[in-house]
PDB file of N, CA and C in Angstrom:
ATOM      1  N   UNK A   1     -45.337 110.425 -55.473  1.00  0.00           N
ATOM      2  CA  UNK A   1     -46.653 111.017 -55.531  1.00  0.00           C
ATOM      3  C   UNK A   1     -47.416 110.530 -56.750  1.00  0.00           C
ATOM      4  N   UNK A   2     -46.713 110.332 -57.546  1.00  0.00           N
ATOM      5  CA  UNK A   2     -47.454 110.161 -59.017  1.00  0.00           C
ATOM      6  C   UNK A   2     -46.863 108.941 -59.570  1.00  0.00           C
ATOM      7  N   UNK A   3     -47.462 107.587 -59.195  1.00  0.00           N
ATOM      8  CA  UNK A   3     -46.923 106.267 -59.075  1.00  0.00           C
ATOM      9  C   UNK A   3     -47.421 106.269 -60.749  1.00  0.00           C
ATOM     10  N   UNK A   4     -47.269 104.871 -61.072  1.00  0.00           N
ATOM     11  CA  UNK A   4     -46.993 104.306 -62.328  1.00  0.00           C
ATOM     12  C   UNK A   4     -48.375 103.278 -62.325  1.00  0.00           C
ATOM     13  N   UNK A   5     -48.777 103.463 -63.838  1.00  0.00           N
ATOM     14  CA  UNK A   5     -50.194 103.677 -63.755  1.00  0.00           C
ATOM     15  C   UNK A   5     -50.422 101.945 -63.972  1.00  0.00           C
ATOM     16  N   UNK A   6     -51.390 101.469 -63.612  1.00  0.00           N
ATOM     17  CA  UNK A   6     -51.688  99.668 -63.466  1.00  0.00           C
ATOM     18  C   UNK A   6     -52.443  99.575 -64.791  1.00  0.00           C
ATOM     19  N   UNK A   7     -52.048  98.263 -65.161  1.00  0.00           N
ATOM     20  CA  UNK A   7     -52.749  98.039 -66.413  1.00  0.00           C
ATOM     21  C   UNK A   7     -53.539  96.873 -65.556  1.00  0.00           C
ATOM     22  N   UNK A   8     -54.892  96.812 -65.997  1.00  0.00           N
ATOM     23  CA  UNK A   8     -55.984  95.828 -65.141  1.00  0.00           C
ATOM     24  C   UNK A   8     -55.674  94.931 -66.661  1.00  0.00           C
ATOM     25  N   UNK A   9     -55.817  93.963 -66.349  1.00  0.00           N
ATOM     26  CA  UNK A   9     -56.035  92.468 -67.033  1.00  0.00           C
ATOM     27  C   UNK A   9     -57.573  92.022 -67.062  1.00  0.00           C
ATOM     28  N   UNK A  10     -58.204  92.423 -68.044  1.00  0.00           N
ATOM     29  CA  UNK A  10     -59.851  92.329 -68.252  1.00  0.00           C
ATOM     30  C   UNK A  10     -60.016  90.723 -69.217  1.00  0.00           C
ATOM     31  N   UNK A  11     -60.262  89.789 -69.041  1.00  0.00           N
ATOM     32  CA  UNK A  11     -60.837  88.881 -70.113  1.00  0.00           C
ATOM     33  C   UNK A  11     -62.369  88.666 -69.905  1.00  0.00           C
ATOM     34  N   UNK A  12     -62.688  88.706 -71.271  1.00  0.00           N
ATOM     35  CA  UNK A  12     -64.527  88.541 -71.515  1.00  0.00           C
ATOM     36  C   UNK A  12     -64.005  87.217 -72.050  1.00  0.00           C
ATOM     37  N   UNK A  13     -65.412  86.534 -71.531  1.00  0.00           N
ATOM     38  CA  UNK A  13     -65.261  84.854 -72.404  1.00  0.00           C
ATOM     39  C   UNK A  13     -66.874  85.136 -73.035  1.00  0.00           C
ATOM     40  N   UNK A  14     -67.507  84.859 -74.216  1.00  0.00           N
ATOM     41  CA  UNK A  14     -68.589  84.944 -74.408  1.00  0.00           C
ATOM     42  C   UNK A  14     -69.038  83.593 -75.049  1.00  0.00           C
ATOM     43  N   UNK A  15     -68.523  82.504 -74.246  1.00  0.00           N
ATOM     44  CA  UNK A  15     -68.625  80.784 -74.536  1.00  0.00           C
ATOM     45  C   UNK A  15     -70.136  80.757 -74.113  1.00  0.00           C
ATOM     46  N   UNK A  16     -71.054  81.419 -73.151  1.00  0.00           N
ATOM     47  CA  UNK A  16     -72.217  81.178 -72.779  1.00  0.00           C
ATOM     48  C   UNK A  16     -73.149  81.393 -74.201  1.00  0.00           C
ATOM     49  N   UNK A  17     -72.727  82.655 -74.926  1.00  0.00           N
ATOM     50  CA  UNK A  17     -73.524  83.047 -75.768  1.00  0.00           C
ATOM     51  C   UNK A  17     -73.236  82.401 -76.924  1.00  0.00           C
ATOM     52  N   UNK A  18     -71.992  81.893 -76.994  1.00  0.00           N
ATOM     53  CA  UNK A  18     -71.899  81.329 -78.268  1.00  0.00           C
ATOM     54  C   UNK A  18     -72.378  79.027 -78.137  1.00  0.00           C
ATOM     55  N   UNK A  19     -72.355  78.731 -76.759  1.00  0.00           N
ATOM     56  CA  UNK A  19     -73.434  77.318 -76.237  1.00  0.00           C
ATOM     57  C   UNK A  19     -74.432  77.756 -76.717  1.00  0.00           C
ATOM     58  N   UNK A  20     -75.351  78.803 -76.818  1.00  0.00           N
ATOM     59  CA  UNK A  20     -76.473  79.355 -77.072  1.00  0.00           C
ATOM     60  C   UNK A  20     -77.143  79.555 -77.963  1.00  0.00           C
ATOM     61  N   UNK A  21     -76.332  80.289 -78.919  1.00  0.00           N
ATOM     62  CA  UNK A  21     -76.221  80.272 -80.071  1.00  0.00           C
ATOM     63  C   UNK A  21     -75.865  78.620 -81.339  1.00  0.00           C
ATOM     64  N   UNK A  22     -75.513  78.078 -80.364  1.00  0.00           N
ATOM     65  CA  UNK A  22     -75.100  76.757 -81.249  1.00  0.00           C
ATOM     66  C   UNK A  22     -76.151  75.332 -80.684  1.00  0.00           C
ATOM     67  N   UNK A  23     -77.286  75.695 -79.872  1.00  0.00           N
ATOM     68  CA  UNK A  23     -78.426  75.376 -79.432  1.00  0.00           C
ATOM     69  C   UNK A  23     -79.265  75.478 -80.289  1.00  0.00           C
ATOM     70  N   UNK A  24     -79.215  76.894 -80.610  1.00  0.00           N
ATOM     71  CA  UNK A  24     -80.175  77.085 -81.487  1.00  0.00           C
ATOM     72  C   UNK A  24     -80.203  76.713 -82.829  1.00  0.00           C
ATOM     73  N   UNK A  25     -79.403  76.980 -83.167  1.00  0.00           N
ATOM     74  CA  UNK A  25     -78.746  76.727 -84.463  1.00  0.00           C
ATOM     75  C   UNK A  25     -78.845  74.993 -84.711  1.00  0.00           C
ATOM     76  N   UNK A  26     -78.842  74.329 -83.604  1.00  0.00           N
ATOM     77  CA  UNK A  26     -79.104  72.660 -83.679  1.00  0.00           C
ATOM     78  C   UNK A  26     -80.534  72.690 -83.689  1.00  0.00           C
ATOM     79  N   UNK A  27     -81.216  73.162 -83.059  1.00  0.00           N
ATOM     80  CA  UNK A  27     -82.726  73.194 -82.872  1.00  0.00           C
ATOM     81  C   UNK A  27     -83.695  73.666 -84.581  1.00  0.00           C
ATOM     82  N   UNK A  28     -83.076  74.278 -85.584  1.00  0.00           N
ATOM     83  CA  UNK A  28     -83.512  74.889 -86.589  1.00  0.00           C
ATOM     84  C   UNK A  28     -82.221  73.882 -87.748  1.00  0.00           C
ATOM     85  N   UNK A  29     -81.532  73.200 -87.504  1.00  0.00           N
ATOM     86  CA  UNK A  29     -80.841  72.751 -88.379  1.00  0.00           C
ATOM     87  C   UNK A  29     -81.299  71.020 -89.039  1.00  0.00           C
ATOM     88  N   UNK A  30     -80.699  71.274 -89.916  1.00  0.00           N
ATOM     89  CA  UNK A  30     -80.963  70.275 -91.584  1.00  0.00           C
ATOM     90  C   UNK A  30     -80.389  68.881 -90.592  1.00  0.00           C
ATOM     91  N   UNK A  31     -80.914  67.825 -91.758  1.00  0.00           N
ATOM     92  CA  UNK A  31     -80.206  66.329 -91.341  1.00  0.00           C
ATOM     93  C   UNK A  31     -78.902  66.728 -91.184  1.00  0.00           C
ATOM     94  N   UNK A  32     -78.550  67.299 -92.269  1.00  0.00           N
ATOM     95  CA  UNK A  32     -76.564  67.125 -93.019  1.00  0.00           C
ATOM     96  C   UNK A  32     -76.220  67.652 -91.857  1.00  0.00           C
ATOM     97  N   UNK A  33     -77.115  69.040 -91.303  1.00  0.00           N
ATOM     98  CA  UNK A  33     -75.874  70.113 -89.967  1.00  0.00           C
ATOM     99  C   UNK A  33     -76.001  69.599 -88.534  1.00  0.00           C
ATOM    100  N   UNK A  34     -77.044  69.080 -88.458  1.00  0.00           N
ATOM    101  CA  UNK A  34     -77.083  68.470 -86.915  1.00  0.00           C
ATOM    102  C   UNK A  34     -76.015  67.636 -86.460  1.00  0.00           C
ATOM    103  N   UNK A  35     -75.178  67.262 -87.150  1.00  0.00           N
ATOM    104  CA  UNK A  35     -74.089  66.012 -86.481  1.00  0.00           C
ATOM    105  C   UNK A  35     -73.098  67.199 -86.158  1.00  0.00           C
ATOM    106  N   UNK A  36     -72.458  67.836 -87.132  1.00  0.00           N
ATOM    107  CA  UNK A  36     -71.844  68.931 -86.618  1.00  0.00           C
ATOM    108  C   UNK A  36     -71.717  69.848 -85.554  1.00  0.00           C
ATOM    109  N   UNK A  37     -73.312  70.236 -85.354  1.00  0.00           N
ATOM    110  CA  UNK A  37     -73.572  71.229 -84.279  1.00  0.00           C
ATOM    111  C   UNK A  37     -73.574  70.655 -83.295  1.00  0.00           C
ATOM    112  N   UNK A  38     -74.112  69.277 -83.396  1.00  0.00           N
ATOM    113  CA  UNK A  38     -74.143  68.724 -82.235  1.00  0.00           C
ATOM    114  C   UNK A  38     -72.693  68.020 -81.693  1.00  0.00           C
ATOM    115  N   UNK A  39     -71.767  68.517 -82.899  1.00  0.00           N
ATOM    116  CA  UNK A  39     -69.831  67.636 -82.073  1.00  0.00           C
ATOM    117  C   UNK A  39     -69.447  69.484 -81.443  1.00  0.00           C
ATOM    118  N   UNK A  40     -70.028  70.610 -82.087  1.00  0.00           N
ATOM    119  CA  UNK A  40     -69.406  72.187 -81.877  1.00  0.00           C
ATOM    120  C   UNK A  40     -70.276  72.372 -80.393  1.00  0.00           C
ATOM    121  N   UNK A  41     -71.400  71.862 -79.907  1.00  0.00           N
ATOM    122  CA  UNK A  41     -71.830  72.052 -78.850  1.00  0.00           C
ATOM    123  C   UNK A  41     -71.068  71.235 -77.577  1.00  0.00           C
ATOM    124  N   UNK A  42     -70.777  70.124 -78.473  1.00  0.00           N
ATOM    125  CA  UNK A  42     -69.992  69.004 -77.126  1.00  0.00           C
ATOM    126  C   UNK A  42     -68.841  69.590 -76.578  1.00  0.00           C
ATOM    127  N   UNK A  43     -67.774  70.371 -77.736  1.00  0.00           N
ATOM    128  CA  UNK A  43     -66.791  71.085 -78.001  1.00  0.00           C
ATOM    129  C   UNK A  43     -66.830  72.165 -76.626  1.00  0.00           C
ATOM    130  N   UNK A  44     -68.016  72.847 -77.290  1.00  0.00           N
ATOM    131  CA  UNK A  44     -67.832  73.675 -76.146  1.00  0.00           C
ATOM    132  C   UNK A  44     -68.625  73.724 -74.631  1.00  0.00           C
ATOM    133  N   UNK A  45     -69.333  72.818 -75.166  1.00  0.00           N
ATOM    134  CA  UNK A  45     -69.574  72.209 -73.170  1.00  0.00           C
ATOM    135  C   UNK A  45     -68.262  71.928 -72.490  1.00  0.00           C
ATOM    136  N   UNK A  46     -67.300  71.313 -73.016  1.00  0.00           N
ATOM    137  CA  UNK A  46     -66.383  70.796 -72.498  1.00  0.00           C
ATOM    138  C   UNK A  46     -65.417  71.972 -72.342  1.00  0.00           C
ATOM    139  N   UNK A  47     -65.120  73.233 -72.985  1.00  0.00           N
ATOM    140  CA  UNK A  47     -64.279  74.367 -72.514  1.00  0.00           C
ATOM    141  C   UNK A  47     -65.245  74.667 -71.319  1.00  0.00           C
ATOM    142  N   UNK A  48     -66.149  74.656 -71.304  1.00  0.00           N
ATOM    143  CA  UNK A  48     -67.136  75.184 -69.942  1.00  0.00           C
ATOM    144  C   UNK A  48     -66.544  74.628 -69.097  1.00  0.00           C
ATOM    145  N   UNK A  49     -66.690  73.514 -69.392  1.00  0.00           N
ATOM    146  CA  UNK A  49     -66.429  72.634 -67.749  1.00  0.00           C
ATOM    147  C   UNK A  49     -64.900  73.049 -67.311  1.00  0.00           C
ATOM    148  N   UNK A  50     -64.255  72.799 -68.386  1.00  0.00           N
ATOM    149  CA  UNK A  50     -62.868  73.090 -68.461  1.00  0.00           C
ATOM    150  C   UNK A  50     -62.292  74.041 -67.467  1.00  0.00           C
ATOM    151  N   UNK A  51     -63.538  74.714 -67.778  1.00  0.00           N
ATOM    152  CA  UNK A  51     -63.509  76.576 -67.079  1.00  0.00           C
ATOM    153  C   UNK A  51     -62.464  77.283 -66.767  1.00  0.00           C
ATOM    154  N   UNK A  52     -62.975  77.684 -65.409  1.00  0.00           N
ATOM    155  CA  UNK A  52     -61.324  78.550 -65.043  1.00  0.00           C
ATOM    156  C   UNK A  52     -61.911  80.407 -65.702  1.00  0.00           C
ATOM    157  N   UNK A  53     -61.274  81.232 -64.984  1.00  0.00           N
ATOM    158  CA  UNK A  53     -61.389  82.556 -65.161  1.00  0.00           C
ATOM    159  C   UNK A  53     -60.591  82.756 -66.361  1.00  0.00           C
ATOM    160  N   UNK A  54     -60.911  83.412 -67.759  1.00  0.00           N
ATOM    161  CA  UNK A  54     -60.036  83.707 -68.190  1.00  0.00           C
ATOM    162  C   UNK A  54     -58.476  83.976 -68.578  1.00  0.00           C
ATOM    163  N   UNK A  55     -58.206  85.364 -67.260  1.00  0.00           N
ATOM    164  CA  UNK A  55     -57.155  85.723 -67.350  1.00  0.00           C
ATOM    165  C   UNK A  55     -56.393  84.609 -66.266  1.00  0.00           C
ATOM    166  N   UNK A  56     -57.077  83.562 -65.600  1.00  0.00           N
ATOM    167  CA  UNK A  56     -56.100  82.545 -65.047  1.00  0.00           C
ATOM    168  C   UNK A  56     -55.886  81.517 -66.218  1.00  0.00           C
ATOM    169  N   UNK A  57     -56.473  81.660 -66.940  1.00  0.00           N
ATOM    170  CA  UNK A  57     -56.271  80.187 -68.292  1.00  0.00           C
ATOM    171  C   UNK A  57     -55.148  81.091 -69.025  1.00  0.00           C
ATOM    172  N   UNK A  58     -55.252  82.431 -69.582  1.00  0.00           N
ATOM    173  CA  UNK A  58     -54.643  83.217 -70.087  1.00  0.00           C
ATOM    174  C   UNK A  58     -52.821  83.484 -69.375  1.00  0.00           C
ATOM    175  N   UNK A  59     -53.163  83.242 -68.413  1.00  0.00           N
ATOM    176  CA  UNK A  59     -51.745  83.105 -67.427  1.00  0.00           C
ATOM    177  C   UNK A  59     -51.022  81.712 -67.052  1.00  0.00           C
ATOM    178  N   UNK A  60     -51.791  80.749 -67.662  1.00  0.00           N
ATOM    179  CA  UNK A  60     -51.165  79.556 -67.674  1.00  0.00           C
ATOM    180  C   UNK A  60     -51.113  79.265 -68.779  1.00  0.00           C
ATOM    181  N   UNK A  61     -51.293  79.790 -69.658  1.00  0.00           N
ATOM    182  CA  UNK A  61     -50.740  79.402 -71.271  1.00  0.00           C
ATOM    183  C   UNK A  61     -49.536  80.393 -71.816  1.00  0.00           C
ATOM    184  N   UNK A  62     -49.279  81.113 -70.913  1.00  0.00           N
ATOM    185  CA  UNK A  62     -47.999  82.091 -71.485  1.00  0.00           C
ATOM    186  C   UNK A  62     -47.093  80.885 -70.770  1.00  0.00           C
ATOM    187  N   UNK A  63     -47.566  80.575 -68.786  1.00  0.00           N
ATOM    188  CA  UNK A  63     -46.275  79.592 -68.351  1.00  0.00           C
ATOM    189  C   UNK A  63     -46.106  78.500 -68.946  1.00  0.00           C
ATOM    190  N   UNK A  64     -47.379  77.946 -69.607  1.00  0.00           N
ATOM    191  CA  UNK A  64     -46.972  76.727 -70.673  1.00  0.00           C
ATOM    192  C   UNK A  64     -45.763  76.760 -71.398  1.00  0.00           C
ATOM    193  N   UNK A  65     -46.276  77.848 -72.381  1.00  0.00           N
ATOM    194  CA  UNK A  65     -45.348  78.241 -73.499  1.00  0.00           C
ATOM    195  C   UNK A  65     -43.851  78.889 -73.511  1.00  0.00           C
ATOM    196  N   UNK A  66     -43.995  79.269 -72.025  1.00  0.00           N
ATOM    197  CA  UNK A  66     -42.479  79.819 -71.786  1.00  0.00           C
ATOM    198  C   UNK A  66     -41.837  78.441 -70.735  1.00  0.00           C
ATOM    199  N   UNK A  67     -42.598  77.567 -69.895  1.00  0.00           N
ATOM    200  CA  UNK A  67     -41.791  76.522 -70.174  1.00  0.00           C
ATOM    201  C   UNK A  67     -41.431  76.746 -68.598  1.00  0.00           C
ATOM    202  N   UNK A  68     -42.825  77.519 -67.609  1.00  0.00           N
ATOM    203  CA  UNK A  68     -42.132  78.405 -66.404  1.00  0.00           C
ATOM    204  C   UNK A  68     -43.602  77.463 -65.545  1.00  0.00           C
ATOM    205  N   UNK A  69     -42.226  76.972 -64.242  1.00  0.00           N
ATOM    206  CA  UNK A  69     -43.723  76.417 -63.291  1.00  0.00           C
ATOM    207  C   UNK A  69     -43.849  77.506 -62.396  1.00  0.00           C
ATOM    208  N   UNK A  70     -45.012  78.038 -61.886  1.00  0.00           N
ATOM    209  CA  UNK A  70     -45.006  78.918 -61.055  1.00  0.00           C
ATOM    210  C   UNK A  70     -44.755  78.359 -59.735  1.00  0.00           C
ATOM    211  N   UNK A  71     -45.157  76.836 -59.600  1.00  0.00           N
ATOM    212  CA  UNK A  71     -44.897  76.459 -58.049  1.00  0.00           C
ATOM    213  C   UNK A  71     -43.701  76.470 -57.528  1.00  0.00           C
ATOM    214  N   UNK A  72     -42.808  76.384 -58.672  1.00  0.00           N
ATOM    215  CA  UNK A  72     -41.537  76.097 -58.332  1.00  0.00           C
ATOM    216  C   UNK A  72     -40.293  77.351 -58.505  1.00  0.00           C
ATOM    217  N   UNK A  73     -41.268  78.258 -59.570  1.00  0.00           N
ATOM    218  CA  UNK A  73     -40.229  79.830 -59.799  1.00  0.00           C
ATOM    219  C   UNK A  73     -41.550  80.741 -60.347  1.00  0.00           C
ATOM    220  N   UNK A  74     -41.963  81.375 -58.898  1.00  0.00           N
ATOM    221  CA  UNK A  74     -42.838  81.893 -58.636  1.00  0.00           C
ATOM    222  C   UNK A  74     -41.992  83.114 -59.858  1.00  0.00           C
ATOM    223  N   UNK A  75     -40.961  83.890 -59.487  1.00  0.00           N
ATOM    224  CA  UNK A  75     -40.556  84.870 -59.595  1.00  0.00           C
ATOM    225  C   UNK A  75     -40.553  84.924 -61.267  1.00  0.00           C
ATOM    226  N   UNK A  76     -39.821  83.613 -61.839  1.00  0.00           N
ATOM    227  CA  UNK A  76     -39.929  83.499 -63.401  1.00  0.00           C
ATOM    228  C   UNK A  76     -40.862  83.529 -63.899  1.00  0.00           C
ATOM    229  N   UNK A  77     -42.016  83.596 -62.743  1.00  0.00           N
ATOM    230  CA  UNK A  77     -43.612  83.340 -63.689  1.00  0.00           C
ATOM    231  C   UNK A  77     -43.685  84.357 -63.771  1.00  0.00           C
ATOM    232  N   UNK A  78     -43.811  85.437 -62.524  1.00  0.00           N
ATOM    233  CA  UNK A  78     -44.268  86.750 -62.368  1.00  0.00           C
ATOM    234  C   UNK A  78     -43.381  87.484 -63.921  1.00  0.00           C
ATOM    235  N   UNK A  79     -42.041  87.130 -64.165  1.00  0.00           N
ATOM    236  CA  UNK A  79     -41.432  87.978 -64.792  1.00  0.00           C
ATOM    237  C   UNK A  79     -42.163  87.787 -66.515  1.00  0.00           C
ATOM    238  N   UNK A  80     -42.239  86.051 -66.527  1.00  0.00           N
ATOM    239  CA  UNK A  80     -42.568  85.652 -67.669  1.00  0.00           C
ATOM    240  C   UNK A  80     -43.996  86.954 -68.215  1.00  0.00           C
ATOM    241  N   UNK A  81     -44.945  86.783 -67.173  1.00  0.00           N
ATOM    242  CA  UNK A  81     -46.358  87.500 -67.503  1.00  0.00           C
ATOM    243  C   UNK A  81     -46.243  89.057 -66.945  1.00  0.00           C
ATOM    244  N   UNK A  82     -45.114  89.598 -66.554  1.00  0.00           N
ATOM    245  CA  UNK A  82     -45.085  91.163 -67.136  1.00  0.00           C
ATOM    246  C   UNK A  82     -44.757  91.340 -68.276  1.00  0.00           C
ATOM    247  N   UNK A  83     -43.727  90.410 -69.148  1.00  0.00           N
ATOM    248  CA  UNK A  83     -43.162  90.587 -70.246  1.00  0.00           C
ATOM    249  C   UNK A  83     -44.001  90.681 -71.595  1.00  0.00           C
ATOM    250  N   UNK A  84     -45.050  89.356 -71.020  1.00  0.00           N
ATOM    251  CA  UNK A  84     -46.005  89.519 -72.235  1.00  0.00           C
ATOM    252  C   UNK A  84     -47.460  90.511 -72.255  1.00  0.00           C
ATOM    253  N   UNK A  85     -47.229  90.754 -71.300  1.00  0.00           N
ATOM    254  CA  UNK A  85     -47.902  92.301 -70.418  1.00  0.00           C
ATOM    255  C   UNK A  85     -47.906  93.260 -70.195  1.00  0.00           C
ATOM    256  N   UNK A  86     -46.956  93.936 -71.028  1.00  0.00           N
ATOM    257  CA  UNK A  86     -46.185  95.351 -70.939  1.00  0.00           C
ATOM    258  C   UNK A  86     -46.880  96.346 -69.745  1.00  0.00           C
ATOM    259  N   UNK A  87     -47.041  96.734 -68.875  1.00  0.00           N
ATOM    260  CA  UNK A  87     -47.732  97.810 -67.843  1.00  0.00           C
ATOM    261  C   UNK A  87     -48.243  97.055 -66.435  1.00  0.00           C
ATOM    262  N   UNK A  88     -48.174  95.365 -66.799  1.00  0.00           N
ATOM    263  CA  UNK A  88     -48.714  94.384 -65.720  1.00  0.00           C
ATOM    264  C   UNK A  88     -47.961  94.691 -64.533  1.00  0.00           C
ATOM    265  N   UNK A  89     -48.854  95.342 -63.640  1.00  0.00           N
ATOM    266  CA  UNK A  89     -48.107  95.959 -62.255  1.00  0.00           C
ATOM    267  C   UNK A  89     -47.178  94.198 -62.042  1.00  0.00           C
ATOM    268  N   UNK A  90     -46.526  94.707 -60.761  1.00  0.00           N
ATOM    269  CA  UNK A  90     -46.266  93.764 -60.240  1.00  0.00           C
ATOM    270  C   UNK A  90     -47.272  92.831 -58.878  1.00  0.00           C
ATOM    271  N   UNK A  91     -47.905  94.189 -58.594  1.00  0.00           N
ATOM    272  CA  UNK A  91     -48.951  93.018 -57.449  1.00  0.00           C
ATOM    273  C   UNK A  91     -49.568  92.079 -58.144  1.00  0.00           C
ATOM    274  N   UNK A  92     -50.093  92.626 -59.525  1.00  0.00           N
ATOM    275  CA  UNK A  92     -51.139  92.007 -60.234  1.00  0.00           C
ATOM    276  C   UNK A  92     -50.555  90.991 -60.912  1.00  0.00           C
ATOM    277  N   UNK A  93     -49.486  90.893 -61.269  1.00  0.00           N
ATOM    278  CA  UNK A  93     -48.603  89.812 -61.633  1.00  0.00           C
ATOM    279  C   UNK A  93     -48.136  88.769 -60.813  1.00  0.00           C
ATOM    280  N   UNK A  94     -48.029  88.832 -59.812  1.00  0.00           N
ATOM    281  CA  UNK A  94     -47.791  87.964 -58.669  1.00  0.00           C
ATOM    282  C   UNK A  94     -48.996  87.277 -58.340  1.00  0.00           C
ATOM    283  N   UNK A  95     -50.053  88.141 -57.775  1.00  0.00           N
ATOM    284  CA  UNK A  95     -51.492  87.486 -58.192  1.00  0.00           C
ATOM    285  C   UNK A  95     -51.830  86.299 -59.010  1.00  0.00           C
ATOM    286  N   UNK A  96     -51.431  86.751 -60.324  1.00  0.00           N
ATOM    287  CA  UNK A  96     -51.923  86.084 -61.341  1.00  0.00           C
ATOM    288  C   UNK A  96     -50.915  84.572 -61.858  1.00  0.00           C
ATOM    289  N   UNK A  97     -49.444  85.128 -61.384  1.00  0.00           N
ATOM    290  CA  UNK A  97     -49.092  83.710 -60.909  1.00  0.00           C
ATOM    291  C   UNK A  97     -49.229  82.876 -60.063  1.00  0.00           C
ATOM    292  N   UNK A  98     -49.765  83.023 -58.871  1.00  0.00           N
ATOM    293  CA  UNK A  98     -50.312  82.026 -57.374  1.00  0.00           C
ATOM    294  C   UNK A  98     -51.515  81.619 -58.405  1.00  0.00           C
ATOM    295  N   UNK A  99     -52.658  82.053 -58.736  1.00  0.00           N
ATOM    296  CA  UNK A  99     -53.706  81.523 -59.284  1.00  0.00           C
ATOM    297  C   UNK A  99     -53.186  80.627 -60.332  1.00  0.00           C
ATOM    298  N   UNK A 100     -52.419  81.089 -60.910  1.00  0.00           N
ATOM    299  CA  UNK A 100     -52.130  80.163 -62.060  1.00  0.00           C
ATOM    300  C   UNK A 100     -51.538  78.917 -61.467  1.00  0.00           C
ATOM    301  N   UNK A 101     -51.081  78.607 -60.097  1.00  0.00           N
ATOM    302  CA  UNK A 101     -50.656  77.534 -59.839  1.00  0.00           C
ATOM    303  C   UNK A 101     -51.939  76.309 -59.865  1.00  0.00           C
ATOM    304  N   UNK A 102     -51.266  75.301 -60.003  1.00  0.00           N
ATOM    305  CA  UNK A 102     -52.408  74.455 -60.224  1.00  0.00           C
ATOM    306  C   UNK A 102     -53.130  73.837 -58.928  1.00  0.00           C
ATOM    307  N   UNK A 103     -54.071  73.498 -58.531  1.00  0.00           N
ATOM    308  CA  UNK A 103     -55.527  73.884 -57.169  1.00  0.00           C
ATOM    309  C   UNK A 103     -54.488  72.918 -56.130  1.00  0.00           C
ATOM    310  N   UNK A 104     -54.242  71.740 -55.920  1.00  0.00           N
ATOM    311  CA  UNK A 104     -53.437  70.896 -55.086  1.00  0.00           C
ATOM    312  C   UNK A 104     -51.970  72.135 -54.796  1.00  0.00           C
ATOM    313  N   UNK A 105     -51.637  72.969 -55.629  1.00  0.00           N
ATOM    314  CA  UNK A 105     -50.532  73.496 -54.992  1.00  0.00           C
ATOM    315  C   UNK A 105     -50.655  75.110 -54.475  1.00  0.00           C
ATOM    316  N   UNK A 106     -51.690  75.264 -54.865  1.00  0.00           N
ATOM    317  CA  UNK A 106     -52.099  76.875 -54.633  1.00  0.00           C
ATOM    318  C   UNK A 106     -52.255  77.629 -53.187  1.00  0.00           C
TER     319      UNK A 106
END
């Protein structure tokens, strides 16, 4: 009756506001800062593109680091990202390992 409570996996990325912010900041900046702003804007155009949902980038850098393919041990992934997840249901963990597989194997 009184199941076990889900922890939701929320990631905010605020890369839009901070492209934005580093626009501007090129647009109002000195000789010396413009080369800079303009390598911190390239920087992060390129995580843009990079993209990807958060908590799927966030779920493939724990399987990085633990060294776990999900295509191949679905189950070690799932286990890997409850562990570093303390409350990470298991649907939501399973979830979040299929996504984390990479797009040709998903």
């Amino acid at each position: 009756m009184f199941g076990k409570k889900e922890v939701h996996l929320i990631a905010l990325s605020d890369l839009d506001d901070a492209r934005d912010a580093v626009r501007q900041a090129q647009a109002d900046a000195s000789a010396e800062e413009a080369p800079g702003l303009l390598r911190a804007a390239r920087i992060l155009d390129e995580l843009a593109e990079r993209g990807g949902e958060p908590r799927v980038r966030w779920a493939r850098g724990i399987l990085e680091r633990d060294g776990v393919d999900p295509v191949t041990h679905e189950v070690a992934a799932v286990r890997a990202l409850r562990q570093e997840l303390p409350g990470l249901s298991l649907v939501a963990a399973v979830e979040l390992a299929r996504e984390a597989k990479p797009a040709q194997q998903a």
